[in-house]
N, C-alpha and C. Protein backbone atom coordinates (compact mmCIF):
# COMPACT_ATOMS: atom_id res chain seq x y z
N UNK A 1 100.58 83.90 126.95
CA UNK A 1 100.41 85.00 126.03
C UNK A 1 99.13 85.75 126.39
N UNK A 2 99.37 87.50 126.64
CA UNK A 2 98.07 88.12 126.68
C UNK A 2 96.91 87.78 125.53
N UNK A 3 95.92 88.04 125.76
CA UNK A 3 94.38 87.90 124.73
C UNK A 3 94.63 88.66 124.08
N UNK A 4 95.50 90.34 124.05
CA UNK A 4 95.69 91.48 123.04
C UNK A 4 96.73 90.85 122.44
N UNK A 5 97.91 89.55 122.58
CA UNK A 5 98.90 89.57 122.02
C UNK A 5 98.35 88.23 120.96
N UNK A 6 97.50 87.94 121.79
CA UNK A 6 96.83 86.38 120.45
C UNK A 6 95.85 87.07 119.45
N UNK A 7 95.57 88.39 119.18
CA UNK A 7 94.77 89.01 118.75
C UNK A 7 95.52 89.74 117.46
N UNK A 8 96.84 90.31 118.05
CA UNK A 8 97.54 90.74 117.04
C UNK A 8 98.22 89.91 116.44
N UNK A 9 98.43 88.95 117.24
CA UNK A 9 98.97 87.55 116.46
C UNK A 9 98.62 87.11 115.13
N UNK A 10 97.23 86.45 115.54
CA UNK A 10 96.13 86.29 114.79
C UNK A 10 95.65 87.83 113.03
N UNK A 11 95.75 88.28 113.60
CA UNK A 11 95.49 89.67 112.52
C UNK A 11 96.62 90.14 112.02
N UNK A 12 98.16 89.45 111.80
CA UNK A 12 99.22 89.27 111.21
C UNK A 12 98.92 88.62 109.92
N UNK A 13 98.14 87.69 109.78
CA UNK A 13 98.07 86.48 108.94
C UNK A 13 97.35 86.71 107.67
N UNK A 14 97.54 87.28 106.23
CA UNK A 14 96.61 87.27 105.81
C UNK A 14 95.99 86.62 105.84
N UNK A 15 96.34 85.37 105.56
CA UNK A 15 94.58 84.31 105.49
C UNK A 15 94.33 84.11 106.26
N UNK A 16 94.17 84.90 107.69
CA UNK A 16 93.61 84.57 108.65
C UNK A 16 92.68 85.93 108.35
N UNK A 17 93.47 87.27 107.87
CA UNK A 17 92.41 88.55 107.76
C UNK A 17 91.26 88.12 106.43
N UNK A 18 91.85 87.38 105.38
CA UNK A 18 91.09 86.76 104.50
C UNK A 18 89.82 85.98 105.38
N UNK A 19 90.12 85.39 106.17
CA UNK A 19 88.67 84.73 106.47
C UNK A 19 87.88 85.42 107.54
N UNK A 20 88.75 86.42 108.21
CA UNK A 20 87.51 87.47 108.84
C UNK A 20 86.64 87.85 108.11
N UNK A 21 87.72 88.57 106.99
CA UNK A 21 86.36 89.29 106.09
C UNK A 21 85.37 88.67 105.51
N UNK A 22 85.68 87.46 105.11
CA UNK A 22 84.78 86.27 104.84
C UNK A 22 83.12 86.27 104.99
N UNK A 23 83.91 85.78 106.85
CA UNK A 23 82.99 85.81 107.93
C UNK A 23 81.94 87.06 108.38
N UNK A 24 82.90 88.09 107.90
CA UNK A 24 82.36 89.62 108.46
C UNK A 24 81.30 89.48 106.87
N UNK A 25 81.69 89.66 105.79
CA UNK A 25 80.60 89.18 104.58
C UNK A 25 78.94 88.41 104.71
N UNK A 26 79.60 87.41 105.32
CA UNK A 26 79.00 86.37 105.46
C UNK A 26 78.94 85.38 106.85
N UNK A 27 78.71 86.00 108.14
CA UNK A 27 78.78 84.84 108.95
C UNK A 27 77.81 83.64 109.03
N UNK A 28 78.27 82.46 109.90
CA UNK A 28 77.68 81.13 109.94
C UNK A 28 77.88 80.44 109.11
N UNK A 29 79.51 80.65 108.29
CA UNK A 29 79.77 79.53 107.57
C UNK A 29 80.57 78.14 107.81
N UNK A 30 80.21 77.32 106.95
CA UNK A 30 80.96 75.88 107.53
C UNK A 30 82.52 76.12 106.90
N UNK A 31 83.23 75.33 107.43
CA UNK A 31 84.45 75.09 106.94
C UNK A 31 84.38 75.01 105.83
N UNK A 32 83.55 74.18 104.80
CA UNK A 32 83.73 73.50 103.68
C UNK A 32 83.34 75.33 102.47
N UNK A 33 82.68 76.00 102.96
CA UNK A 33 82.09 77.32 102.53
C UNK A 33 83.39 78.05 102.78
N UNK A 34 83.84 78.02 103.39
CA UNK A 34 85.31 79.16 103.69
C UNK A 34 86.31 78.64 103.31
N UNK A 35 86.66 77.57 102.53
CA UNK A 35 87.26 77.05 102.20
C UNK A 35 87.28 77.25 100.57
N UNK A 36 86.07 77.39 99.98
CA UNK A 36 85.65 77.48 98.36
C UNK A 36 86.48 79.01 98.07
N UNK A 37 87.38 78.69 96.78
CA UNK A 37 88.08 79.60 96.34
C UNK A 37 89.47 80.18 96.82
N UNK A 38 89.52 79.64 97.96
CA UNK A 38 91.17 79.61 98.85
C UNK A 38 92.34 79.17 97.88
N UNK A 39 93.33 79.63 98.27
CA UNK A 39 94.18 78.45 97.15
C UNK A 39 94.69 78.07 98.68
N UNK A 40 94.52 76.89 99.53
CA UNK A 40 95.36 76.81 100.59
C UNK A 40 94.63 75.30 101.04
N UNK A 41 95.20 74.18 101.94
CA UNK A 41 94.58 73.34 101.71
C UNK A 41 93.39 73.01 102.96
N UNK A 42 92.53 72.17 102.76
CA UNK A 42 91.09 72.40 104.19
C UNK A 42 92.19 72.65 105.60
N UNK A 43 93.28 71.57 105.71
CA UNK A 43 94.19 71.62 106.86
C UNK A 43 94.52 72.51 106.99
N UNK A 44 95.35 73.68 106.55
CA UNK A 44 95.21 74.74 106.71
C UNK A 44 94.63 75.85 107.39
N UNK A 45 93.40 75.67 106.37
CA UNK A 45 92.22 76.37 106.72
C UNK A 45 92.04 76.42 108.86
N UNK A 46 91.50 75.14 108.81
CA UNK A 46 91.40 74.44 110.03
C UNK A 46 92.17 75.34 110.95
N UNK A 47 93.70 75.10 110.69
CA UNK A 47 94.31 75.52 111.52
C UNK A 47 94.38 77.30 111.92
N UNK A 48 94.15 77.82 110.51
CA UNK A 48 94.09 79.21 110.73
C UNK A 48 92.43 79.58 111.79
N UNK A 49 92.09 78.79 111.41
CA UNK A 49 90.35 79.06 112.13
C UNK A 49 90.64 78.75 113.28
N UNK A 50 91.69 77.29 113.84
CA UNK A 50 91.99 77.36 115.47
C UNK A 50 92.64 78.59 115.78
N UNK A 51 93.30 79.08 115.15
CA UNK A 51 93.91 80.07 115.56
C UNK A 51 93.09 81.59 116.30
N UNK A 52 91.82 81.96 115.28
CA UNK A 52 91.06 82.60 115.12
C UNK A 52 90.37 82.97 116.52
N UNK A 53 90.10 81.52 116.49
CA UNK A 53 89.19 81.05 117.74
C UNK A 53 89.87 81.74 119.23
N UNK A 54 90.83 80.79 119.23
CA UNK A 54 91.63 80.94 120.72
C UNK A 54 91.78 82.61 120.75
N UNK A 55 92.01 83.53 119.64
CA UNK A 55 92.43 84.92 119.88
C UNK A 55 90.82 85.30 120.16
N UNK A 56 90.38 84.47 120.17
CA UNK A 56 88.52 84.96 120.56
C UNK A 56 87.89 86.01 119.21
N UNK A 57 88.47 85.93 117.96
CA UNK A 57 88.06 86.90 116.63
C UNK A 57 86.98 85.83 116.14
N UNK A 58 86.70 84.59 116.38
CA UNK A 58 85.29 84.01 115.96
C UNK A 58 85.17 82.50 116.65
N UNK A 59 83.76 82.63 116.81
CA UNK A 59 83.26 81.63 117.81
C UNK A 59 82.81 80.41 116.88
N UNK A 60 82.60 79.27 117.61
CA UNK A 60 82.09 77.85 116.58
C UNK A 60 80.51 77.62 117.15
N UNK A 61 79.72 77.29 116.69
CA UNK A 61 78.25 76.99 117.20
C UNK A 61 78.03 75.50 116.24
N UNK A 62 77.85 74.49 116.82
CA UNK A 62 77.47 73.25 115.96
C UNK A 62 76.45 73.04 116.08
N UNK A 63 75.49 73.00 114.62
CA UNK A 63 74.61 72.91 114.73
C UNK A 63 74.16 71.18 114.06
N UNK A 64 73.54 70.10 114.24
CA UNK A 64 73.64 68.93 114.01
C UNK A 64 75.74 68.57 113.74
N UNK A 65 75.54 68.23 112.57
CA UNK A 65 76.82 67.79 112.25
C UNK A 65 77.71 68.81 111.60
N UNK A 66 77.17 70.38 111.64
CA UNK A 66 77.88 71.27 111.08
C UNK A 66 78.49 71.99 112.30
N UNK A 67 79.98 72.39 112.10
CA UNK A 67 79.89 73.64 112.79
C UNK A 67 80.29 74.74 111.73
N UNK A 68 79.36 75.65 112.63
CA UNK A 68 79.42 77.50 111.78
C UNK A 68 79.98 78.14 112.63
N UNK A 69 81.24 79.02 111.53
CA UNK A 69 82.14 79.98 112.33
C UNK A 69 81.29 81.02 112.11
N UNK A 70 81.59 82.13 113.20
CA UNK A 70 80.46 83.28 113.26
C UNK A 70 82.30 84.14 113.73
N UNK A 71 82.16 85.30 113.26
CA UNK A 71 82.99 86.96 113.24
C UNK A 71 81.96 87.50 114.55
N UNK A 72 83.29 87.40 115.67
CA UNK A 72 83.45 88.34 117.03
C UNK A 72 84.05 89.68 116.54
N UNK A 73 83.54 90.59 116.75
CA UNK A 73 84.14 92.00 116.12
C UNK A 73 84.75 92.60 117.49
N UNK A 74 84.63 92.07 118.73
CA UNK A 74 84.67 92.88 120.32
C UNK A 74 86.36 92.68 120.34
N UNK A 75 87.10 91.85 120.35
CA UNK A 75 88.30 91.62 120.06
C UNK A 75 89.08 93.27 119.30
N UNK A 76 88.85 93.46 118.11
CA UNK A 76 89.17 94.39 117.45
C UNK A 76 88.25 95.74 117.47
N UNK A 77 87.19 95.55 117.99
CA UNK A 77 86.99 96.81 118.71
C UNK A 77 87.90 97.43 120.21
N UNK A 78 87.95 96.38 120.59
CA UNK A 78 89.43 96.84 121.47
C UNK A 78 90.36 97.49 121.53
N UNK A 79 90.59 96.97 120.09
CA UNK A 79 92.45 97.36 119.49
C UNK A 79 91.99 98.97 119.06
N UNK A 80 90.62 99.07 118.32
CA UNK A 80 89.95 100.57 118.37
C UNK A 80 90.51 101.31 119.59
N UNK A 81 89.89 101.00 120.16
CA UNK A 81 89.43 101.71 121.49
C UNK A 81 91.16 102.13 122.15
N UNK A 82 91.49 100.85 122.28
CA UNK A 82 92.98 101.18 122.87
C UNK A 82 94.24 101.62 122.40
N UNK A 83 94.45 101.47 121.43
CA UNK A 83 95.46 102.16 120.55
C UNK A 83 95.31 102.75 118.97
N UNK A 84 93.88 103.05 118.74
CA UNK A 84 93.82 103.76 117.29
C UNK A 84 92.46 104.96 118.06
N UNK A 85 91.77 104.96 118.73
CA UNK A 85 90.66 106.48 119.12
C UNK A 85 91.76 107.22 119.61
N UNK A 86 92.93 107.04 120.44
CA UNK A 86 93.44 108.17 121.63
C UNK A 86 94.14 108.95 120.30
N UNK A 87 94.51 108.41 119.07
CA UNK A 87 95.32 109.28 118.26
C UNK A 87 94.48 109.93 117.20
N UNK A 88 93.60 109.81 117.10
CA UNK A 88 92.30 110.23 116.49
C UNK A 88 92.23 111.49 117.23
N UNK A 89 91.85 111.58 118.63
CA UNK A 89 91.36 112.88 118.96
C UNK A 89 91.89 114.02 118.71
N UNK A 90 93.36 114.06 118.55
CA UNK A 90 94.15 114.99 117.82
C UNK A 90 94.16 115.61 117.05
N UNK A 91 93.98 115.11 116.19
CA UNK A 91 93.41 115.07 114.90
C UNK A 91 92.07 115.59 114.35
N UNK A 92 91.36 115.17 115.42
CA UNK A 92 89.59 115.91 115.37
C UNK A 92 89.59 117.08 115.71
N UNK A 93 90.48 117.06 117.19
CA UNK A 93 90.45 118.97 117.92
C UNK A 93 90.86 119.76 116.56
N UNK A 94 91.99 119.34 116.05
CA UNK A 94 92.57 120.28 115.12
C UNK A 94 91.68 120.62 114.09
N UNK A 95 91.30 119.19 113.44
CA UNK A 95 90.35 120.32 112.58
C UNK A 95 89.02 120.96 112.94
N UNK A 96 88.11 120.77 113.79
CA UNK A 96 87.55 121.41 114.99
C UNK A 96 88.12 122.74 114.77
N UNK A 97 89.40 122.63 115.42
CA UNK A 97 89.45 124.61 116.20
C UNK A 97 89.96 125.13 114.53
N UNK A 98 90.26 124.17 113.49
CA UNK A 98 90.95 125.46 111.82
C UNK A 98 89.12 125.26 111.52
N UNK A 99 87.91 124.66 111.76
CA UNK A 99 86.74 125.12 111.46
C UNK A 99 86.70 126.17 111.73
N UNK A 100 86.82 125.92 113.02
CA UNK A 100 86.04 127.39 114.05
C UNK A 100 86.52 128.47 113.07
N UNK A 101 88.20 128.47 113.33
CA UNK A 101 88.90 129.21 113.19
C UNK A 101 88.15 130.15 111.16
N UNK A 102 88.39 129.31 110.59
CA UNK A 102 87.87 129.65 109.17
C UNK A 102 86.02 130.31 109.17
N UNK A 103 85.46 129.98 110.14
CA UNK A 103 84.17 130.27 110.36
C UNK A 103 84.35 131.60 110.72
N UNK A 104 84.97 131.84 111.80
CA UNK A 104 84.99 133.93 112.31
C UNK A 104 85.81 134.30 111.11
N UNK A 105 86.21 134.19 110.29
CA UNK A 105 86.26 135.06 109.36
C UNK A 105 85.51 135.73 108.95
């Protein structure tokens, strides 16, 4: 599987977009912290966070006996870049040239 296809994979899931934002809130949290207020069970959790991982949307750093998930944003700046800016520019020229356009009046 491409890295763009484990990415969209991954960002299918609500509770997988649930714990980006989490993370994006709040990074360097432990499992047991991203877990508070879920209705879903730690296993779960776990598994949605392996998931996370491998699509490269957040990294693990262990620090003694903790590990802290930390929010990779470069992943989905991607998906920016490659299929949501090129349809944007369209959109900008146009209202761009009805500025202009409303300005020489």
């Amino acid at each position: 599987m491409k890295a763009i296809d484990k990415v969209f994979k991954a960002l299918a899931d609500p509770s997988r977009r649930e714990l980006i934002d989490r993370l994006h809130a709040k990074n360097g949290q432990t499992l047991g912290e991203l877990c508070k207020g879920l209705d879903m069970a730690r296993q779960s959790v776990t598994q949605h966070l392996e998931l996370l991982e491998d699509a490269n949307l957040i990294s693990v750093r262990r620090v003694g006996r903790e590990k802290l998930h930390t929010f990779n944003p470069v992943p989905i700046h991607e998906i920016y870049e490659r299929w949501i800016r090129k349809f944007e520019r369209g959109r900008l020229d146009a209202l761009s040239n009805f500025k202009a356009k409303l300005e020489r009046k």
